[in-house]
Protein backbone atom coordinates (compact mmCIF):
# COMPACT_ATOMS: atom_id res chain seq x y z
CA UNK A 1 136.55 58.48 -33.68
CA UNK A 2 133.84 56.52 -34.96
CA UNK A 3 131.78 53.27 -34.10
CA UNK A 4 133.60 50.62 -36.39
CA UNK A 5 131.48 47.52 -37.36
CA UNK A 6 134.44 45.57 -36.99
CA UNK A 7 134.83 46.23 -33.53
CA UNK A 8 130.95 46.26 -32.82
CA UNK A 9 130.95 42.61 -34.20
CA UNK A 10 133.78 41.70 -31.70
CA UNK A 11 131.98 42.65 -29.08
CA UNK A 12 128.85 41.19 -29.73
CA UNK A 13 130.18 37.43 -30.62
CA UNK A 14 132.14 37.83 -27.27
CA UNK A 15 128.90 38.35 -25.75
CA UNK A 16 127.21 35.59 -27.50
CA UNK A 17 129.47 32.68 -25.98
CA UNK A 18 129.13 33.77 -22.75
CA UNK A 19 128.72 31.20 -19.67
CA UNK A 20 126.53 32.54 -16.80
CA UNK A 21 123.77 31.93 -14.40
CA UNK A 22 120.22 32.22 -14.41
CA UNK A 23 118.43 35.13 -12.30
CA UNK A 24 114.79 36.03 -11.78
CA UNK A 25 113.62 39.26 -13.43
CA UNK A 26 111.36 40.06 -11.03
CA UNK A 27 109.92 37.69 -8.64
CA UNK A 28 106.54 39.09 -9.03
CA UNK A 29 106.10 38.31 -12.29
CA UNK A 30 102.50 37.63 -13.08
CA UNK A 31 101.73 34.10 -15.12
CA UNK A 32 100.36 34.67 -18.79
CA UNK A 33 97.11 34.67 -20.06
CA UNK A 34 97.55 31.29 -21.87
CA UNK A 35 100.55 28.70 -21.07
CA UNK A 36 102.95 28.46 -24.13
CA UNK A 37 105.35 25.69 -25.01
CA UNK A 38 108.54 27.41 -26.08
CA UNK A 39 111.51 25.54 -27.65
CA UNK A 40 114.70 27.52 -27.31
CA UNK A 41 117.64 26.85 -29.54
CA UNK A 42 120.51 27.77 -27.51
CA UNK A 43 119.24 29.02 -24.31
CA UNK A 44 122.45 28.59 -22.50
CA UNK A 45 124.70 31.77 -22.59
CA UNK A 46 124.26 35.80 -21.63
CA UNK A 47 120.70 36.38 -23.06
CA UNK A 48 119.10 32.89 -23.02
CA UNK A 49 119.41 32.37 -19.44
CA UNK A 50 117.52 35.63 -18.68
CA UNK A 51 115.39 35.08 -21.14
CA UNK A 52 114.38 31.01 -19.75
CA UNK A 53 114.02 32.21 -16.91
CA UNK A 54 111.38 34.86 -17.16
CA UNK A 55 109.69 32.33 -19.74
CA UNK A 56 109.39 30.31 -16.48
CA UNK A 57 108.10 32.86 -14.06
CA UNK A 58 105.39 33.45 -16.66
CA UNK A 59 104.11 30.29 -16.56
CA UNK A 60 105.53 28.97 -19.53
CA UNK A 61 107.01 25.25 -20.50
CA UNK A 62 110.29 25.27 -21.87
CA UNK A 63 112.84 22.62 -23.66
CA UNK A 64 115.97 23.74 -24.34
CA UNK A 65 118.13 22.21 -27.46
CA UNK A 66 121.72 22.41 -27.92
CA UNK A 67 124.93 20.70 -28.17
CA UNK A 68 124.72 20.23 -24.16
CA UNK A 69 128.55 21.64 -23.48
CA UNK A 70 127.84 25.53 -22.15
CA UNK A 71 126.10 25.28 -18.26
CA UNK A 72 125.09 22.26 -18.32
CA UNK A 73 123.65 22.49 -14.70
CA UNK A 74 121.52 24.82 -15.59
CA UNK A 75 117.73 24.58 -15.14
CA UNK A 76 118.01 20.77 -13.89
CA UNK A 77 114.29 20.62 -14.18
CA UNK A 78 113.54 21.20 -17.62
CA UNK A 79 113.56 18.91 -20.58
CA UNK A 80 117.00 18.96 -22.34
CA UNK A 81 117.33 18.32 -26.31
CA UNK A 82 121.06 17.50 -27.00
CA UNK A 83 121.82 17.86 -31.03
CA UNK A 84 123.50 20.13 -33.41
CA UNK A 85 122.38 23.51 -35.26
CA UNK A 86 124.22 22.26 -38.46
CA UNK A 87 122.69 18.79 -39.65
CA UNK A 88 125.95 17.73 -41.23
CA UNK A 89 127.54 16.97 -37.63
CA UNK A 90 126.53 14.18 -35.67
CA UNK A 91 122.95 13.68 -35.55
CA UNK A 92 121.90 17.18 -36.11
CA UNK A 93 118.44 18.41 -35.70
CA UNK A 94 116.98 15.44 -35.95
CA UNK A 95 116.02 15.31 -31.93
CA UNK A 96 113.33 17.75 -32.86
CA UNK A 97 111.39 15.73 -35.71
CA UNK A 98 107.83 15.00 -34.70
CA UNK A 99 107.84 17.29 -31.94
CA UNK A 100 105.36 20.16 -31.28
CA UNK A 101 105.98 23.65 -29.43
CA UNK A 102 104.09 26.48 -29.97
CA UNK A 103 107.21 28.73 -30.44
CA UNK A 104 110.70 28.95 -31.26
CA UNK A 105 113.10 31.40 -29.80
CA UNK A 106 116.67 30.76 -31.51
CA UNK A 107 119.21 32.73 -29.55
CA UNK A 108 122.41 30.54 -31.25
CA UNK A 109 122.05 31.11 -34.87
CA UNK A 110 124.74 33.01 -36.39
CA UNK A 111 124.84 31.33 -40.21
CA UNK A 112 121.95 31.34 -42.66
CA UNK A 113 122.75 27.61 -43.97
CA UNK A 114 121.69 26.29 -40.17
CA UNK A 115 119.00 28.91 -39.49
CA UNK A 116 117.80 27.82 -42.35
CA UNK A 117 117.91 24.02 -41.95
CA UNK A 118 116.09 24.62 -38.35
CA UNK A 119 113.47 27.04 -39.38
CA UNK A 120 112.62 24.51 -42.57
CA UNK A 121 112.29 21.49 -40.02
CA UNK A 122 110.03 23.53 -37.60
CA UNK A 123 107.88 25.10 -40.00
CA UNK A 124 105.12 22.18 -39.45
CA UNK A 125 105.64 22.16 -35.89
CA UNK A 126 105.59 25.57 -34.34
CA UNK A 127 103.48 28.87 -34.85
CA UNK A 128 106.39 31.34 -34.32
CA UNK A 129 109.96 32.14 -35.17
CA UNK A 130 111.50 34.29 -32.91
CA UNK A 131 115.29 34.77 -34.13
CA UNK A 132 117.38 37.14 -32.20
CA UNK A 133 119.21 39.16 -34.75
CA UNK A 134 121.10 42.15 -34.49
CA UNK A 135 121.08 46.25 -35.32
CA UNK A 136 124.25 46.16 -36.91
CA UNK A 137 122.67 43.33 -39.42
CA UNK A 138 121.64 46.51 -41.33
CA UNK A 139 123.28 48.75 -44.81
CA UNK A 140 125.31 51.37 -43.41
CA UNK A 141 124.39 50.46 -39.90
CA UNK A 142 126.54 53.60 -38.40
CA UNK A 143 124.71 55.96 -39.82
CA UNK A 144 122.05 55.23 -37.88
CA UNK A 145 119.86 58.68 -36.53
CA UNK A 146 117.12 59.91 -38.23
CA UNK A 147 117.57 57.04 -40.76
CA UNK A 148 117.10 54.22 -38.26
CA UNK A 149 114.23 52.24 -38.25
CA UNK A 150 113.28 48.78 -39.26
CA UNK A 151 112.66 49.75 -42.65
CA UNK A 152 116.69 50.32 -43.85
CA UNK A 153 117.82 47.98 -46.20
CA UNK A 154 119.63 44.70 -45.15
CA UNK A 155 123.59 44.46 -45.35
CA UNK A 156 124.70 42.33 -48.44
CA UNK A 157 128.05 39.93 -48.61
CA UNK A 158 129.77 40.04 -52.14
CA UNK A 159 129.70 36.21 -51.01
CA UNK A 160 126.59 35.23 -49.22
CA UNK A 161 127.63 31.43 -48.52
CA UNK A 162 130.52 31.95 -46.33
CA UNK A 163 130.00 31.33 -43.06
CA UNK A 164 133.26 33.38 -41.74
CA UNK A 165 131.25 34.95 -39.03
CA UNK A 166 134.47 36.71 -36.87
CA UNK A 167 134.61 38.57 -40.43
CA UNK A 168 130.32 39.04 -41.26
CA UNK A 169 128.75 38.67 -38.17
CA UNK A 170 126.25 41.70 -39.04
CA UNK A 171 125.67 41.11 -42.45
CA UNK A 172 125.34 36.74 -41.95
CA UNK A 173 122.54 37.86 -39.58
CA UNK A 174 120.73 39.68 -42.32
CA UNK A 175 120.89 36.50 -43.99
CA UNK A 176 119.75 34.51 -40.79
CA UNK A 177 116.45 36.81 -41.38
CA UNK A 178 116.16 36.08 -44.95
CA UNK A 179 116.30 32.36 -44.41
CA UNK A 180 114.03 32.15 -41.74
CA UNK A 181 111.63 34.33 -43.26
CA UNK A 182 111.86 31.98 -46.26
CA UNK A 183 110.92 28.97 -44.18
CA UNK A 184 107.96 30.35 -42.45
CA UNK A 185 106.66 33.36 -44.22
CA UNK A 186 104.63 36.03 -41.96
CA UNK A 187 105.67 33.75 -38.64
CA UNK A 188 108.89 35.68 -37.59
CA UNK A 189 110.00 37.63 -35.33
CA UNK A 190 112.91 39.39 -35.90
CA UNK A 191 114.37 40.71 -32.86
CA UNK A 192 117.43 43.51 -33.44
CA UNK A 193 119.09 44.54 -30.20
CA UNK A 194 121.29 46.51 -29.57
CA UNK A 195 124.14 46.85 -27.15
CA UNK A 196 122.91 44.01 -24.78
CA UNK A 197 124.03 44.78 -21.17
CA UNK A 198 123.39 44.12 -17.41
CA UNK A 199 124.24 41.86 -14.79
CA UNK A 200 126.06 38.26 -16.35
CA UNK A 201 127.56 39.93 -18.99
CA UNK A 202 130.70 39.22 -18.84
CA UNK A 203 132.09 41.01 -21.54
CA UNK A 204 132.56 44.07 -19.27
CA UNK A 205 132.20 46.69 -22.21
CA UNK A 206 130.01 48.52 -20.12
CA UNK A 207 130.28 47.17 -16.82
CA UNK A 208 133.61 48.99 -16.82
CA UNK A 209 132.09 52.29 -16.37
CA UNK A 210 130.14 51.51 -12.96
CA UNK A 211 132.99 49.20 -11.68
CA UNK A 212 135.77 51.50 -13.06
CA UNK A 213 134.17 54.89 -11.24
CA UNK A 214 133.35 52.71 -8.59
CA UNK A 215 137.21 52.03 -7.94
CA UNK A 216 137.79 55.52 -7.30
CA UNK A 217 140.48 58.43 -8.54
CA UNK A 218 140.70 60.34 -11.05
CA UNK A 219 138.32 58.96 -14.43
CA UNK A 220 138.98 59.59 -17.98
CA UNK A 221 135.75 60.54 -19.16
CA UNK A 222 135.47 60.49 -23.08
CA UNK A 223 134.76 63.20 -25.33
CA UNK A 224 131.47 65.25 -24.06
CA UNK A 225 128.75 64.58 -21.38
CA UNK A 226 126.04 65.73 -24.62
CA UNK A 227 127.48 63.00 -26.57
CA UNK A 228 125.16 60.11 -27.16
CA UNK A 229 125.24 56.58 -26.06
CA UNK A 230 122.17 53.85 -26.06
CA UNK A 231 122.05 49.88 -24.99
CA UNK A 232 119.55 47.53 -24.22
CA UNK A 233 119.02 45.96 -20.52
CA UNK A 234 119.76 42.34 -21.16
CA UNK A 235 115.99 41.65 -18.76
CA UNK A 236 114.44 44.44 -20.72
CA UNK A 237 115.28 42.40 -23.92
CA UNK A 238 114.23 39.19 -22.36
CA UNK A 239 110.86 40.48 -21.16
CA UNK A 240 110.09 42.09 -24.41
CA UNK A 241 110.98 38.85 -26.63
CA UNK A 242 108.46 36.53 -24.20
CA UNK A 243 106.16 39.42 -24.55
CA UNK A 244 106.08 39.02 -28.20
CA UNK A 245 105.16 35.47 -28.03
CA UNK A 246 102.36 35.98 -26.24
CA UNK A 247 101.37 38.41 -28.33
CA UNK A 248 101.96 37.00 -31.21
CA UNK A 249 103.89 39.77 -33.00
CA UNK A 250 105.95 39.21 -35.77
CA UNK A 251 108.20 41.22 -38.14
CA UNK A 252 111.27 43.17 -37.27
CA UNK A 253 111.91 45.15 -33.68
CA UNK A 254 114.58 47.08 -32.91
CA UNK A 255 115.35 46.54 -28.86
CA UNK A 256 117.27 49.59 -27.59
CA UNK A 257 116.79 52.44 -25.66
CA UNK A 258 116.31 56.04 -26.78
CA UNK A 259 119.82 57.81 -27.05
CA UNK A 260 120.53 59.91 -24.24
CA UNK A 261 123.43 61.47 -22.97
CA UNK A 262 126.56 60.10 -21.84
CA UNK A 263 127.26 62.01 -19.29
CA UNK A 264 124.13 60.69 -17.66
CA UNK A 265 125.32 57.41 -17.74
CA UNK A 266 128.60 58.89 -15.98
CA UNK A 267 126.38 60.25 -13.19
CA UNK A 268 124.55 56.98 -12.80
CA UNK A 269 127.84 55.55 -12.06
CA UNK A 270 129.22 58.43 -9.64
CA UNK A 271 125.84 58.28 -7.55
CA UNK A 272 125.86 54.36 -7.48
CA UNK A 273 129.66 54.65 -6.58
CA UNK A 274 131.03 53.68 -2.82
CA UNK A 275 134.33 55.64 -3.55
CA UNK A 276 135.61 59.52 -4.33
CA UNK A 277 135.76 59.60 -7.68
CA UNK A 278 136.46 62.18 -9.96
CA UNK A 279 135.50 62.94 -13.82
CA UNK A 280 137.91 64.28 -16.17
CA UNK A 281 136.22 64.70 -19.44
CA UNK A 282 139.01 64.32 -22.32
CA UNK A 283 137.95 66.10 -25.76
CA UNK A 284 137.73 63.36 -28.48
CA UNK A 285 140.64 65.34 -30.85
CA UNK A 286 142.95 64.50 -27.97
CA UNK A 287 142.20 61.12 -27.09
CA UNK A 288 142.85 60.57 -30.92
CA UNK A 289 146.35 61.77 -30.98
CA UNK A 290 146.89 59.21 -27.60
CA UNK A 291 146.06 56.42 -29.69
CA UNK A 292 142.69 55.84 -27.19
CA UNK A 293 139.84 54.73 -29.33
CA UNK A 294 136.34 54.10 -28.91
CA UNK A 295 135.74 49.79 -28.91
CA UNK A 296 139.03 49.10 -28.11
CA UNK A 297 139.96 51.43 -24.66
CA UNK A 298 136.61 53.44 -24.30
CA UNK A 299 133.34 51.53 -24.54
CA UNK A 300 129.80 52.68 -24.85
CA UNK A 301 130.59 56.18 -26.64
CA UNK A 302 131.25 57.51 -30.04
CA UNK A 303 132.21 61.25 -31.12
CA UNK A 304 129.37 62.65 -32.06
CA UNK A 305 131.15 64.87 -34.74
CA UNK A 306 132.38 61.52 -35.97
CA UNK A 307 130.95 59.85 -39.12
CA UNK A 308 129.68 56.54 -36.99
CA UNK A 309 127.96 58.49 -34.37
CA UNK A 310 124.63 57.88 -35.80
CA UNK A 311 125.26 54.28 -34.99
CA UNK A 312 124.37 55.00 -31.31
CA UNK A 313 121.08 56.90 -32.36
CA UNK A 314 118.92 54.29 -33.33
CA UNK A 315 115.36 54.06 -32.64
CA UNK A 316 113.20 51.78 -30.65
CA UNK A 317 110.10 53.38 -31.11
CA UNK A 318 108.38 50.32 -32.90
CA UNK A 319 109.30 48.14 -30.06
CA UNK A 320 108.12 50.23 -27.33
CA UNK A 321 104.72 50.90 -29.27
CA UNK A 322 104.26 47.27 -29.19
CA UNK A 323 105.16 47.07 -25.43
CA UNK A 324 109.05 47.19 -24.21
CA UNK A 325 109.42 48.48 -21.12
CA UNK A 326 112.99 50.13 -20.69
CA UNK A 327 114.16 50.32 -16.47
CA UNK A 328 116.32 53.43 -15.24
CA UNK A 329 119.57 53.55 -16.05
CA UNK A 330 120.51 53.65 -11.99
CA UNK A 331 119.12 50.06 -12.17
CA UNK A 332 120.84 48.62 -14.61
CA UNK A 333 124.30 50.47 -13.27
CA UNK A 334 123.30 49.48 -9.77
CA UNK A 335 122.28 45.97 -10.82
CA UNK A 336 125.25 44.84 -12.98
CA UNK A 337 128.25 46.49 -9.91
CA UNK A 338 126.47 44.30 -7.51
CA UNK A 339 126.67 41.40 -9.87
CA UNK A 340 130.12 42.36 -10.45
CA UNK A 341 131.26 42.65 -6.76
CA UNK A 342 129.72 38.70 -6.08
CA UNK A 343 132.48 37.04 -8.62
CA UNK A 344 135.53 35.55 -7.39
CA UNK A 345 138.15 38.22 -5.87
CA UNK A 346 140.47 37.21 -8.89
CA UNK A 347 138.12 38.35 -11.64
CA UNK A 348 137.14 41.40 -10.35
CA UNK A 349 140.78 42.51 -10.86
CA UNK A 350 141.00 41.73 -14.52
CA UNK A 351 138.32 43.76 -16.57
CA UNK A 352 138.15 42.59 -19.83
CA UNK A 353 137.09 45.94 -21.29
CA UNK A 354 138.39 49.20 -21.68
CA UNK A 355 141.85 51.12 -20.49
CA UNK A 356 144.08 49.79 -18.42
CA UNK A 357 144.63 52.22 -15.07
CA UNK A 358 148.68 52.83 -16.22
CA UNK A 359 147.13 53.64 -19.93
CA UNK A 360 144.90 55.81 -18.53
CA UNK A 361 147.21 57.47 -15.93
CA UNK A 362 148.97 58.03 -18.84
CA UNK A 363 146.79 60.06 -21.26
CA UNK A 364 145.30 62.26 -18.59
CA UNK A 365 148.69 63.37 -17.14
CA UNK A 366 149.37 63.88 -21.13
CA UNK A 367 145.75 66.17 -20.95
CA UNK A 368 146.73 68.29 -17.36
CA UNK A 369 150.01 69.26 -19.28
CA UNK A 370 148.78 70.38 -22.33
CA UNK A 371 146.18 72.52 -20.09
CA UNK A 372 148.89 74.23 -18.37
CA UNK A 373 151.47 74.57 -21.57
């Protein structure tokens, strides 16, 4: 049962579109050195948000462009840029002509042709290129382990113009690099995170686990506590990518923690839990012959006798050399089930990740009886 790319990319362009609200990181947050002026394309969803916002406690000015349709109220106060990433609709980038910042964070580009076209207009008028990317964006990204670091080859496309990216989303990100790289040589920063998570993210691929243990009963728990998961704090990310502007450092970061077990992660969620809850830990064989499968009913975990494990065994060293900070894993659990627990009654009943409780009722009374046959 391995990590599929296919089902990694689903997950991450679910993320991507994501409406939410702005939150301070950390309400001490000392100002920078030196005032920036930071243009962010996109700026509106799960990550930009986070990532404004802790801009702002910095110190930092901030104009946001985009199409103007995703949260509009947000940040009332700053200086909106409405336009289009692709220059062939409406009137484009052209908003952004004659204007100076001294950096460039694009959180919205998922096609090398726009990218492109924005990374070419700002190479006059900016310093920096910080384009958030992705780890899957690499060749054989599951293999991952001892294998992966920022220097693995890119993924290729048999057909690098399409722009089909429900079908390429990893590989057209490679190509994102390439073309801003090509604009502005030596001034980008290629940020590759990994599973973003935390409070706002409303894909609920791993704020299952905490709200799921937190319901109470008996838990499927998947395959073995030693088995390996990793993700990235959503703030962690944030901090780290405002970081890098102000340090100037360019080139290519992976942003994710090191791998550590996922049992932990199950503990995390039993200690931050209000209810008696109970673990039943279902070997990976069996959940196989149940038709459960990681990505689809289980989130967060991977076999690791499986061929894709590696692709939860990346490393982050290079990033936190260079300064990423990465918070307990009680804080992140404890952080996104009180996010959780402030939406409306209505959506905290419908998780939109992982087994439904009659599935999963299901395959562990299938488990107890094969224990006792």
């Amino acid at each position: 049962m391995a990590l599929n790319r296919r089902q990694f990319v689903s997950a991450s362009i679910a993320a991507a579109g994501l409406s939410t609200l702005p939150s301070i990181i950390n309400a001490g947050t000392p100002s920078a050195p030196k005032k920036l002026t930071i243009l962010f394309l996109g700026g509106t969803g799960f990550l930009g948000p986070h990532t404004v916002q802790y801009a702002l406690d910095r110190g930092h000015e901030v104009t946001l462009f985009n199409r103007g349709r995703t949260n509009k109220d947000l940040f009332p106060e700053l200086e909106k840029i409405v336009g289009n990433r692709d220059p062939k609709k409406g009137k484009g980038l052209s908003a952004l002509k004659g204007r100076q910042w001294d950096a460039v964070i694009d959180t919205s580009g998922y096609v090398p042709r726009l990218v492109g076209a924005s990374s070419q207009l700002l190479a006059e008028s900016t310093k920096q290129y910080l384009f958030v990317s992705t780890i899957c964006q690499y060749d054989n990204w599951a293999e991952g382990g001892n294998n992966g670091t920022e220097s693995r080859a890119r993924a290729k496309l048999d057909n690098p113009t399409t722009e089909d990216v429900s079908t390429h989303y990893c590989a057209l990100k490679a190509y994102c690099e390439t073309a801003a790289e090509k604009a502005m040589p030596g001034r980008v920063t290629h940020i590759r995170p990994g599973l973003i998570v935390g409070p706002r993210d409303k894909t609920d691929r791993f704020t299952y686990w905490p709200v799921r243990i937190d319901q109470g009963g008996e838990v499927l728990a998947p395959g073995k506590p030693s088995d390996l998961t990793q993700l990235i704090d959503v703030r962690d990310l944030a901090m780290f990518m405002v970081h890098s502007l102000e340090k100037k450092l360019m080139g290519e970061y992976n942003l994710i923690c090191p791998p550590f077990p996922f049992g932990d992660l199950m503990k995390s969620c039993l200690k931050n839990s209000s209810s008696k809850t109970k673990l039943t830990w279902v070997p990976a064989d069996f959940m196989a012959k149940n038709d459960v499968n990681p990505w689809r009913d289980v989130f967060m975990w991977a076999d690791s006798n499986s061929p894709g494990s590696g692709a939860l065994t990346w490393s982050g060293q290079k990033a936190l050399d260079a300064g990423l900070t990465i918070r307990p894993i009680d804080e992140t659990v404890k952080d996104t089930l009180a996010w959780f627990k402030s939406l409306p009654k209505e959506r905290q009943n419908k998780l939109r990740a992982g087994m439904s409780k009659q599935k999963e009722a299901k395959v562990l009374k299938a488990w107890h009886q094969s224990q006792k046959a």
